[in-house]
Protein backbone atom coordinates (compact mmCIF):
# COMPACT_ATOMS: atom_id res chain seq x y z
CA UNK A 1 190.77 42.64 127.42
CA UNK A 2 188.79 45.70 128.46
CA UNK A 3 185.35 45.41 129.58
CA UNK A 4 182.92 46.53 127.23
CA UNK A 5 180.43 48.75 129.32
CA UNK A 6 177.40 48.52 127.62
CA UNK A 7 177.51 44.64 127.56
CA UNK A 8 178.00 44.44 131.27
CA UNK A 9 175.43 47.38 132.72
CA UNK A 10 174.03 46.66 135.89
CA UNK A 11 170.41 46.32 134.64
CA UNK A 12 167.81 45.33 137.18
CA UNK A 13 168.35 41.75 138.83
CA UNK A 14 165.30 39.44 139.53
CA UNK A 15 165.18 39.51 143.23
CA UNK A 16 165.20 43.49 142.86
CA UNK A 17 162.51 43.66 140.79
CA UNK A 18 160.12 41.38 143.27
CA UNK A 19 162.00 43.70 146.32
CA UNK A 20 160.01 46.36 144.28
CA UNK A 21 157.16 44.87 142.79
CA UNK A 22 156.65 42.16 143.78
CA UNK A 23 152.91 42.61 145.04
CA UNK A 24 150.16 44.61 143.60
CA UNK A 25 149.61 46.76 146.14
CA UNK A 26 153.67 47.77 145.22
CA UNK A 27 152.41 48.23 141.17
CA UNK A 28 149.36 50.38 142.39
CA UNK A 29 151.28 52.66 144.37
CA UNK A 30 154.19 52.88 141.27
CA UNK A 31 151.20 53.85 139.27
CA UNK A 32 149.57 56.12 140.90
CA UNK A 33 152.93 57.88 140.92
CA UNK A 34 153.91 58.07 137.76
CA UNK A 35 150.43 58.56 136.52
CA UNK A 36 149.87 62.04 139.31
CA UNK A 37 153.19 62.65 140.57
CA UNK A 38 151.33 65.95 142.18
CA UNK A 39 148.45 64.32 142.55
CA UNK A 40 145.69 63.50 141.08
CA UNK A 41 144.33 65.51 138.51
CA UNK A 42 140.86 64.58 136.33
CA UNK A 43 141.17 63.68 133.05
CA UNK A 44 138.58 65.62 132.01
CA UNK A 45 138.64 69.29 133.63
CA UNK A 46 141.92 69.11 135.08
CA UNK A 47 140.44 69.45 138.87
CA UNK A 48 142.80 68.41 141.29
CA UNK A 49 139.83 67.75 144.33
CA UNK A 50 138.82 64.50 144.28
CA UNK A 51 136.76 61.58 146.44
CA UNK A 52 138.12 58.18 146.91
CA UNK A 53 135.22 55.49 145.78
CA UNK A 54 135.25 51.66 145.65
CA UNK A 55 132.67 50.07 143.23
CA UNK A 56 132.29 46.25 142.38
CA UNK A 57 135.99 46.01 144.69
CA UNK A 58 137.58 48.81 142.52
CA UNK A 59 139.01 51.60 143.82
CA UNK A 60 137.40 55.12 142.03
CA UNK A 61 138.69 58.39 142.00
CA UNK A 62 136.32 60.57 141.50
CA UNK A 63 136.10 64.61 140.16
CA UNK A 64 135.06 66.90 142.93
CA UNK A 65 134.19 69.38 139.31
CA UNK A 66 133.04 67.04 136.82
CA UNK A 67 131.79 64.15 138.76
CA UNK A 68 134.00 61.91 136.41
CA UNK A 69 135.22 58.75 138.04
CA UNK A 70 138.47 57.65 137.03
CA UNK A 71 140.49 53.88 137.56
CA UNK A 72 144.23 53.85 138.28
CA UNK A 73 144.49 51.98 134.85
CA UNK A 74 142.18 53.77 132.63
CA UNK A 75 143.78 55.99 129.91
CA UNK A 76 146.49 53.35 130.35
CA UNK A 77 148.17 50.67 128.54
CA UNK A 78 147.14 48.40 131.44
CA UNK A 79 143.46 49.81 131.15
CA UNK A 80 140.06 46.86 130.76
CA UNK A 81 142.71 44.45 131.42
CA UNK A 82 142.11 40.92 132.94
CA UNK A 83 145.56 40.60 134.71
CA UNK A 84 147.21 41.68 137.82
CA UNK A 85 149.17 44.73 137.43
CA UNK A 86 152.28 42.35 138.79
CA UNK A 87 151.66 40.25 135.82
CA UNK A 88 152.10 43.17 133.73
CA UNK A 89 155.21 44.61 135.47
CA UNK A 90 156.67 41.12 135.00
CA UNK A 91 156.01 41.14 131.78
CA UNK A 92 157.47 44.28 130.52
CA UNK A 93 160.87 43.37 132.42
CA UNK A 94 160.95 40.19 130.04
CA UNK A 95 160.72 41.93 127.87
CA UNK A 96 163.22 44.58 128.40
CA UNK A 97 166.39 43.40 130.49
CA UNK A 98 167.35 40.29 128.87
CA UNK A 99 169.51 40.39 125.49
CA UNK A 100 167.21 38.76 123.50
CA UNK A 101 163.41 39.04 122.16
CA UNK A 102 160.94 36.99 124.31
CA UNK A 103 158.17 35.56 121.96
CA UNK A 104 154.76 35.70 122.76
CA UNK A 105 155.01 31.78 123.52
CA UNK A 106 158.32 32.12 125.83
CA UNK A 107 155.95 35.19 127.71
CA UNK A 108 153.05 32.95 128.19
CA UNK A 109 155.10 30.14 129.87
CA UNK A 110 157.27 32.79 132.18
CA UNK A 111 153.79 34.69 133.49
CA UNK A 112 151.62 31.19 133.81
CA UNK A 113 148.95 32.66 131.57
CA UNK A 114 147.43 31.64 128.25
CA UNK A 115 149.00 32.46 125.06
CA UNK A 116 146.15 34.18 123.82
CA UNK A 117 146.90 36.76 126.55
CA UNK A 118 150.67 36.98 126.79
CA UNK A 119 150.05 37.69 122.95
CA UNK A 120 147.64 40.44 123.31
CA UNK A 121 150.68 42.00 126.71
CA UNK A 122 153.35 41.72 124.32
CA UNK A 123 152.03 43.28 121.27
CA UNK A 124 150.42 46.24 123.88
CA UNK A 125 154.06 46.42 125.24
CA UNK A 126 155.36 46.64 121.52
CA UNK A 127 152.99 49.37 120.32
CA UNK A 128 154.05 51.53 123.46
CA UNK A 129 158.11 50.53 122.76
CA UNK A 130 156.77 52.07 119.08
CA UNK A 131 155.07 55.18 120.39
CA UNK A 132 157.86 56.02 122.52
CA UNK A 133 160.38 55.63 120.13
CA UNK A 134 158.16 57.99 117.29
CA UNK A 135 159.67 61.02 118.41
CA UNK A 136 163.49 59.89 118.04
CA UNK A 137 165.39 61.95 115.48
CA UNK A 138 168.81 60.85 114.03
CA UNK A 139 170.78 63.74 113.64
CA UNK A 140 174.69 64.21 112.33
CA UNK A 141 176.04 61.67 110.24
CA UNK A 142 173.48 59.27 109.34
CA UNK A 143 174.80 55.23 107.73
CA UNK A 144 172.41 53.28 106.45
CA UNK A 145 172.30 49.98 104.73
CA UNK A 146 169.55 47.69 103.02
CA UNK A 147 168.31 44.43 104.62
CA UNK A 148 164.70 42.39 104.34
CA UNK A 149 162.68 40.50 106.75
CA UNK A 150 160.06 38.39 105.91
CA UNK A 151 157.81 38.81 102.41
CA UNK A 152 158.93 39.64 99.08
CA UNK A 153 161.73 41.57 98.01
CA UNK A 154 160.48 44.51 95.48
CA UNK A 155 162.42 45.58 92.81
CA UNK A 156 166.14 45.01 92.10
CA UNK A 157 168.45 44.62 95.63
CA UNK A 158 171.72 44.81 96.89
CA UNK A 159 174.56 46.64 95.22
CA UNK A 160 172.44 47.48 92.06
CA UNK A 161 169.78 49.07 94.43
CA UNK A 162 168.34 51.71 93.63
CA UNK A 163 170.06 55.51 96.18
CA UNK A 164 167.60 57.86 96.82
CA UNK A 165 168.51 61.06 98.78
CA UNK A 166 171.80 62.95 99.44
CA UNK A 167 174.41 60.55 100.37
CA UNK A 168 177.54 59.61 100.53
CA UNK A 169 178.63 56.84 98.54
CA UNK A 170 181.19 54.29 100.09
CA UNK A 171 182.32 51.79 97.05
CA UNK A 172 182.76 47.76 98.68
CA UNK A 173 184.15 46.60 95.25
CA UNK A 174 185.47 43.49 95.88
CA UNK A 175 186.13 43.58 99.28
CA UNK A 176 183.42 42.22 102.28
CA UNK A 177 182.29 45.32 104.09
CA UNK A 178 183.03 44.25 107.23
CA UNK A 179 186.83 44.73 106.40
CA UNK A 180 185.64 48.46 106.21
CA UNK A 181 185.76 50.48 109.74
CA UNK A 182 182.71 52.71 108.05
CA UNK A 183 180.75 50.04 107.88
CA UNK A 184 181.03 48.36 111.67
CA UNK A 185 177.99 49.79 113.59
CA UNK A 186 175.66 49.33 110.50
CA UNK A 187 176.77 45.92 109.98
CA UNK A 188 176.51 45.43 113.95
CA UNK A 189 172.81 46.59 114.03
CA UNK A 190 171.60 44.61 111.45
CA UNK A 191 173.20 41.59 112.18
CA UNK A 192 172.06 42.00 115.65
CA UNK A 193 168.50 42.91 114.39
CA UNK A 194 168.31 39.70 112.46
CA UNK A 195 169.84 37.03 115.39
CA UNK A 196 167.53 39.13 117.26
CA UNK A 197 164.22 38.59 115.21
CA UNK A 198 165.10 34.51 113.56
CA UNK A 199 166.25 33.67 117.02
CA UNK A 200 163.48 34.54 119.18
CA UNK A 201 160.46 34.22 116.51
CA UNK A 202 159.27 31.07 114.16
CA UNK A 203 156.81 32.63 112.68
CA UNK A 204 154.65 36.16 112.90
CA UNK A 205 153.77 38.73 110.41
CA UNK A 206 156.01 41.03 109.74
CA UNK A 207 154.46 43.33 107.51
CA UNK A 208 151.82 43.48 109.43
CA UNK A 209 153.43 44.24 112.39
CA UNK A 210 157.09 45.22 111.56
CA UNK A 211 156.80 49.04 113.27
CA UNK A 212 156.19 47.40 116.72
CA UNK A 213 158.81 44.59 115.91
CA UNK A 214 161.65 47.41 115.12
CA UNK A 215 160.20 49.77 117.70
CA UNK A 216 160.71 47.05 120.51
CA UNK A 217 164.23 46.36 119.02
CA UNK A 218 165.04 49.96 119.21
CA UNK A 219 163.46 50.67 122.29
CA UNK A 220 165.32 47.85 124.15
């Protein structure tokens, strides 16, 4: 049997990710890179001269122009946070490389922090997953199917559903739609969007938060 080469991508193991950031001085110089790759530049005036600062043990930098005095995190999802930048990295690759969601509850007992926080990290991490999805077009052929999560269902569902926009109509009959090849990658996604959802999750709000639920499902 072949092997399927999406199941089986390399990924990032655990020991490489503590090889590479493991310590915080390791996050803060990731950071800093992604955040200035050319150095830094104000977020205010866009000057590129700068003076290195520490206040209260923080390090500063500050505008040579503007006088503005910038953190590493501010402007960032990480920014007025409480934790360790490690924390966070750890965080995000739970909640990226394995298969399956990792509840606010499962985070909280992986990082050694209290729920109340690994509940406020996830949903940030979410929200960004969300964000950097927003832009995504699908383009081409386009299959869609219907499928609810949580709440009520409004108005009449399934076969007798009401189409809206151009499509084109595929006709199940009496047949499953499974045993239809036009149907396989729809049927995948939502069946892997529901194991994904009631097998991680006992309980959340969905439509308060479904965007950052689907955007983390799409994003991973």
């Amino acid at each position: 049997m072949p092997i399927n080469k999406i199941r089986f991508q390399p990924g990032l193991s655990l020991p490489a990710f503590f090889g590479r950031f493991g310590t915080e001085a390791q996050c803060e110089a990731v950071l800093e890179q992604v955040r200035w790759p050319n150095g830094f530049v104000c977020p205010d005036c866009g000057e590129h001269r700068h003076s290195l600062v520490h206040r209260d043990g923080q390090k500063l930098w500050q505008c040579s122009a503007c006088r503005k005095q910038t953190s590493l995190t501010a402007g960032t999802v990480f920014e007025s946070t409480r934790l360790p930048l490690h924390l966070w990295f750890l965080g995000i690759y739970h909640l990226t490389q394995p298969k399956n969601n990792v509840s606010a509850l499962e985070l909280k007992r992986l990082l050694g922090v209290s729920y109340k926080a690994a509940w406020r990290m996830k949903h940030k991490l979410m929200q960004v997953m969300d964000e950097r999805e927003a832009d995504r077009i699908l383009g081409e052929r386009v299959q869609g199917d219907d499928a609810y999560l949580g709440g009520v269902h409004p108005g009449k569902v399934g076969r007798g559903a009401e189409l809206v926009a151009e499509h084109e109509r595929v006709v199940v009959g009496e047949r499953k739609s499974s045993d239809l090849d036009c149907f396989h990658w729809v049927n995948t996604l939502l069946g892997n969007l529901k194991s994904s959802i009631q097998g991680t999750y006992h309980g959340f709000k969905f439509d308060k938060y479904a965007a950052r639920y689907l955007g983390e499902l799409q994003y991973r």
